[in-house]
PDB file of N, CA and C in Angstrom:
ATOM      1  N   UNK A   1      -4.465  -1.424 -17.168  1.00  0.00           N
ATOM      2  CA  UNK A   1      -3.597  -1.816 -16.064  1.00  0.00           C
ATOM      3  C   UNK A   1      -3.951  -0.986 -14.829  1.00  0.00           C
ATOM      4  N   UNK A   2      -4.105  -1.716 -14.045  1.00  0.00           N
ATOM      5  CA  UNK A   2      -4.046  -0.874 -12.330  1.00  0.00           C
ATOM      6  C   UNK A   2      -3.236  -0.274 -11.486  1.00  0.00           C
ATOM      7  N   UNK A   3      -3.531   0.768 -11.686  1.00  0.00           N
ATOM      8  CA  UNK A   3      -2.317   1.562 -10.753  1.00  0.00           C
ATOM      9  C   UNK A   3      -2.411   1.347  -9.283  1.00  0.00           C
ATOM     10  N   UNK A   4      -1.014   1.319  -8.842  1.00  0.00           N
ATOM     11  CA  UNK A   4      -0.961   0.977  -7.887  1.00  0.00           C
ATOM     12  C   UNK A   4      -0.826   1.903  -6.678  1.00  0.00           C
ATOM     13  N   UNK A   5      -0.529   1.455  -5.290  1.00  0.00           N
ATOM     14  CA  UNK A   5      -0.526   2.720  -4.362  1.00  0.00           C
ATOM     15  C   UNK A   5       0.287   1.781  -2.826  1.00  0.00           C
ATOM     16  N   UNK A   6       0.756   2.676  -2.129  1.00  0.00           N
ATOM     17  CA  UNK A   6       0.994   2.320  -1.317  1.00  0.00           C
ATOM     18  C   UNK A   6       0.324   2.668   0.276  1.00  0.00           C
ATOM     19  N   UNK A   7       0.168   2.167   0.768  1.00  0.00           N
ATOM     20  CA  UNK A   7      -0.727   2.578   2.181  1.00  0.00           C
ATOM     21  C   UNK A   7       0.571   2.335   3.384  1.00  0.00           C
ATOM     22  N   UNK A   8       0.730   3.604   4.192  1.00  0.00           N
ATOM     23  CA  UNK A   8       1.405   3.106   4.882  1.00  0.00           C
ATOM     24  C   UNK A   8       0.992   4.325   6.296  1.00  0.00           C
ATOM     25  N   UNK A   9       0.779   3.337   7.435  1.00  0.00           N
ATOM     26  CA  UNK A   9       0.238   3.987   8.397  1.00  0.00           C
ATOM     27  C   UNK A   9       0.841   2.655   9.597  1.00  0.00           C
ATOM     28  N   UNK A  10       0.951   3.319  11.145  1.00  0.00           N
ATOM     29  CA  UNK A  10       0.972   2.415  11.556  1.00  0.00           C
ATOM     30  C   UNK A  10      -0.523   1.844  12.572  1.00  0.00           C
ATOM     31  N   UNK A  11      -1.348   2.407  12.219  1.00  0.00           N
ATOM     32  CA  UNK A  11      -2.583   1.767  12.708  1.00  0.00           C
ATOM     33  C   UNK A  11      -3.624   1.024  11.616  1.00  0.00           C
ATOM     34  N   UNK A  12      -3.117  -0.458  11.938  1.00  0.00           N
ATOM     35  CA  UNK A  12      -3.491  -1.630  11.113  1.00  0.00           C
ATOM     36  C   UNK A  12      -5.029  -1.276  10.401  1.00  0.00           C
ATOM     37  N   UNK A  13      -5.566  -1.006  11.813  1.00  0.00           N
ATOM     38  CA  UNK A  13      -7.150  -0.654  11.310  1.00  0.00           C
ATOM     39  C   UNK A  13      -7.456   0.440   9.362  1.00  0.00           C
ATOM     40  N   UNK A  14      -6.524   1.786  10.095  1.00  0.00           N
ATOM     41  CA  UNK A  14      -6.855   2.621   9.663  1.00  0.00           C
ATOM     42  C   UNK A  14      -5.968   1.800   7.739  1.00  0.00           C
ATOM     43  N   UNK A  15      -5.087   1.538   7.458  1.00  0.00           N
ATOM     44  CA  UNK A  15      -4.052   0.408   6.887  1.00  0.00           C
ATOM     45  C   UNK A  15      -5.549  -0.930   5.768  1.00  0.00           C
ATOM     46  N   UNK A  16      -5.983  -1.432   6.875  1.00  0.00           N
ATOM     47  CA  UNK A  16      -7.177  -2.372   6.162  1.00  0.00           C
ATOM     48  C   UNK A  16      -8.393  -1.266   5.274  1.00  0.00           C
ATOM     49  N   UNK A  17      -8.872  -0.396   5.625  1.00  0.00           N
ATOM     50  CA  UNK A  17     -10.140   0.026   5.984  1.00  0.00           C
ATOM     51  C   UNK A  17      -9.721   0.769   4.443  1.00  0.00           C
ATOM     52  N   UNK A  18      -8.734   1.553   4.556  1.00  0.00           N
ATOM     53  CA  UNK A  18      -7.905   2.722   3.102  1.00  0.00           C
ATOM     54  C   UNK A  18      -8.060   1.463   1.877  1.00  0.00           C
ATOM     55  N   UNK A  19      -7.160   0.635   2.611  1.00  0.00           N
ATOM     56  CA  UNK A  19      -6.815  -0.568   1.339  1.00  0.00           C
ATOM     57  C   UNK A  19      -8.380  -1.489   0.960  1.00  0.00           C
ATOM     58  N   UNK A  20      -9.336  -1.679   1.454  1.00  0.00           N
ATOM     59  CA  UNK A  20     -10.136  -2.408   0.773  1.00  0.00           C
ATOM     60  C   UNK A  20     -10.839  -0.899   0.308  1.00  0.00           C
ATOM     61  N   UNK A  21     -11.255  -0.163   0.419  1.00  0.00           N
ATOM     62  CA  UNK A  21     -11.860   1.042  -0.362  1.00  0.00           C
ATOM     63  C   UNK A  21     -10.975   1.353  -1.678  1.00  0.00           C
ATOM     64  N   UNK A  22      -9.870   1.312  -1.443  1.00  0.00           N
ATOM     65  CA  UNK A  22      -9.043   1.334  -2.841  1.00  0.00           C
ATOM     66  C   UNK A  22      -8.795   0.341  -4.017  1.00  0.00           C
ATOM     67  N   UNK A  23      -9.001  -0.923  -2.771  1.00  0.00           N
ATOM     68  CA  UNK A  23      -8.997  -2.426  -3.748  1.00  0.00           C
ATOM     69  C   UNK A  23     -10.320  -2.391  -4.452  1.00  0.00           C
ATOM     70  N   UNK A  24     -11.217  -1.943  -3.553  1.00  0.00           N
ATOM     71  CA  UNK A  24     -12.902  -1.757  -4.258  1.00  0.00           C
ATOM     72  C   UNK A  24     -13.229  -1.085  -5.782  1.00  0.00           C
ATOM     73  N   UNK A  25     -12.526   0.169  -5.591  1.00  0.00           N
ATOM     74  CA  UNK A  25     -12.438   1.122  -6.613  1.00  0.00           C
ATOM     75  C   UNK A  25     -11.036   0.409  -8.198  1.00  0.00           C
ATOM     76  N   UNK A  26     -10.426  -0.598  -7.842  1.00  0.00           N
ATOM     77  CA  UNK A  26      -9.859  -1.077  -9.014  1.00  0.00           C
ATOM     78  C   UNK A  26      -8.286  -1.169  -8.523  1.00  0.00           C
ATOM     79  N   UNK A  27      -7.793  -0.174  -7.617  1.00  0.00           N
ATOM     80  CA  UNK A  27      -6.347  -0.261  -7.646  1.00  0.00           C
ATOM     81  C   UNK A  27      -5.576  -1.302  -6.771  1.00  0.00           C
ATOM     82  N   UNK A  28      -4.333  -1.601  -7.028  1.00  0.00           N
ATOM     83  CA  UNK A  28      -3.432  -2.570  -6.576  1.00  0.00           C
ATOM     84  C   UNK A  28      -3.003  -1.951  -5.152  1.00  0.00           C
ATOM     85  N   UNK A  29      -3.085  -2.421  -4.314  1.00  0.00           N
ATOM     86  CA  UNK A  29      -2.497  -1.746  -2.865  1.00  0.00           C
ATOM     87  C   UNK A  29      -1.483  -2.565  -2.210  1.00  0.00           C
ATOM     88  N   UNK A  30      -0.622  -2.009  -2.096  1.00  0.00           N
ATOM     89  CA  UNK A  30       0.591  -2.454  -0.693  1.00  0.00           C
ATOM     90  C   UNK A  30       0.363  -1.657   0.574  1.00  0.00           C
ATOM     91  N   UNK A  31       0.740  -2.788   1.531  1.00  0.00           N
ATOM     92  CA  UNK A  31       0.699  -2.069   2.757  1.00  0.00           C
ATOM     93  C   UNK A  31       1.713  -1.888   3.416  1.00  0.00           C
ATOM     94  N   UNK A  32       2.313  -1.315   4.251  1.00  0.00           N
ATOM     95  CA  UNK A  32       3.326  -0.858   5.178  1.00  0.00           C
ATOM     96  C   UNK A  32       3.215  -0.219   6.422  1.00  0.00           C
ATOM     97  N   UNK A  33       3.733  -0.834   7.606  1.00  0.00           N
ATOM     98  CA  UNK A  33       3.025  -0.353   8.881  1.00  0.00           C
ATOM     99  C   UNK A  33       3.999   0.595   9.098  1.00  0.00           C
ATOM    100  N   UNK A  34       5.202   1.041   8.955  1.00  0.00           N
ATOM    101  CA  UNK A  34       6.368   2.115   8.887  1.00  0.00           C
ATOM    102  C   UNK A  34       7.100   2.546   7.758  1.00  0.00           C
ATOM    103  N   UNK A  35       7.794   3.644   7.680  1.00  0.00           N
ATOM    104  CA  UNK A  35       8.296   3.790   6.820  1.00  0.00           C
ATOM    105  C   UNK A  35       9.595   3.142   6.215  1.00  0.00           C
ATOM    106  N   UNK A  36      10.194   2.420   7.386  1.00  0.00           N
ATOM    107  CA  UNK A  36      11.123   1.536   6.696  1.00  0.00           C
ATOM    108  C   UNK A  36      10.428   0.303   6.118  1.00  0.00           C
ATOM    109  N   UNK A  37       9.646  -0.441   6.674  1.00  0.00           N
ATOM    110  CA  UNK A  37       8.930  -1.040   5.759  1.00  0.00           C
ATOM    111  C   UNK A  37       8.320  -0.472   4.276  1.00  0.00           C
ATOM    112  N   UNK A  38       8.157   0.338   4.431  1.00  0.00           N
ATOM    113  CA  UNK A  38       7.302   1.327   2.998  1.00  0.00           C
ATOM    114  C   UNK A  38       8.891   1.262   2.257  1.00  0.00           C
ATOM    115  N   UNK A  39      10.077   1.656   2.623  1.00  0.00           N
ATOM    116  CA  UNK A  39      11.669   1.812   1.767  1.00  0.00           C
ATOM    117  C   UNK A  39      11.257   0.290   1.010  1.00  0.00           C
ATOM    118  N   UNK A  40      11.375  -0.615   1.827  1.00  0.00           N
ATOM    119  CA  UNK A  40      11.413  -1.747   1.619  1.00  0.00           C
ATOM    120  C   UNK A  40      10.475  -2.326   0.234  1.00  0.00           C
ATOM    121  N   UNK A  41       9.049  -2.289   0.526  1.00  0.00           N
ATOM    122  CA  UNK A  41       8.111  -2.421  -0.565  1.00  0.00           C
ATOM    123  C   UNK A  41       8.080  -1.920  -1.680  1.00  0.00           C
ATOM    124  N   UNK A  42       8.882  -0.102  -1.228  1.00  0.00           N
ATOM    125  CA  UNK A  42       9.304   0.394  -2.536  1.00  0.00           C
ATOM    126  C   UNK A  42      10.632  -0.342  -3.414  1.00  0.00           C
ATOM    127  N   UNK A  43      11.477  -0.535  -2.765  1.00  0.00           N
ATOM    128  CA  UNK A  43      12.833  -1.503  -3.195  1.00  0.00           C
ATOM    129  C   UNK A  43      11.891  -2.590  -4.158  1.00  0.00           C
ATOM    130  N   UNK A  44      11.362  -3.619  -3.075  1.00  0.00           N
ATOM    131  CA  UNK A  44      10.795  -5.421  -3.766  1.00  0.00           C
ATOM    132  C   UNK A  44      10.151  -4.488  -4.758  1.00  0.00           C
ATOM    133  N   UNK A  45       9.011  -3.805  -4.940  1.00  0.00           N
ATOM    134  CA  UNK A  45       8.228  -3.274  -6.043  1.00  0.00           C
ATOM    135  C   UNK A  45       9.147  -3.199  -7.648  1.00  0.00           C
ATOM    136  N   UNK A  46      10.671  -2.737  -7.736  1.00  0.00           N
ATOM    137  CA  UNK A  46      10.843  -2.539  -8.503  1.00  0.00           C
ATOM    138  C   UNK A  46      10.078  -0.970  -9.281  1.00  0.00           C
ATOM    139  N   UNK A  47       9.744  -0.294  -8.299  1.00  0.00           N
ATOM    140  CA  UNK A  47       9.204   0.946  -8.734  1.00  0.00           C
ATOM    141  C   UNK A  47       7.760   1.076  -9.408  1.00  0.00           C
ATOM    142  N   UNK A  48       7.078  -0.313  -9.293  1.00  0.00           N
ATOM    143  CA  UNK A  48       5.759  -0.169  -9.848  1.00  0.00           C
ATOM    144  C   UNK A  48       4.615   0.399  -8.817  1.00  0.00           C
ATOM    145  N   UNK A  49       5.299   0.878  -7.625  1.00  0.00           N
ATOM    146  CA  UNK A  49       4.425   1.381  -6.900  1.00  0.00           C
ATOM    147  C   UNK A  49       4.712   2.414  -7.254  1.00  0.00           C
TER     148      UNK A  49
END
């Protein structure tokens, strides 16, 4: 199973660039451009992030 991770930055670039290097290497990535968004993803996740 793939562990997962969360990316959360608010420069989209820097956000894409983390997440396909991590998607590359095997893991599941969410993104979040703030941290209330990041509350949020953590909430929907159900804690599998």
């Amino acid at each position: 199973m793939a562990k997962n991770v969360l990316i959360v930055d608010d420069a989209s670039a820097i956000r894409e660039g983390v997440s396909y290097v991590l998607a590359q290497a095997g893991y599941g990535v969410t993104q979040a451009e703030n941290g209330v968004d990041a509350l949020g993803e953590l909430d929907q996740s159900g804690g599998s992030i």
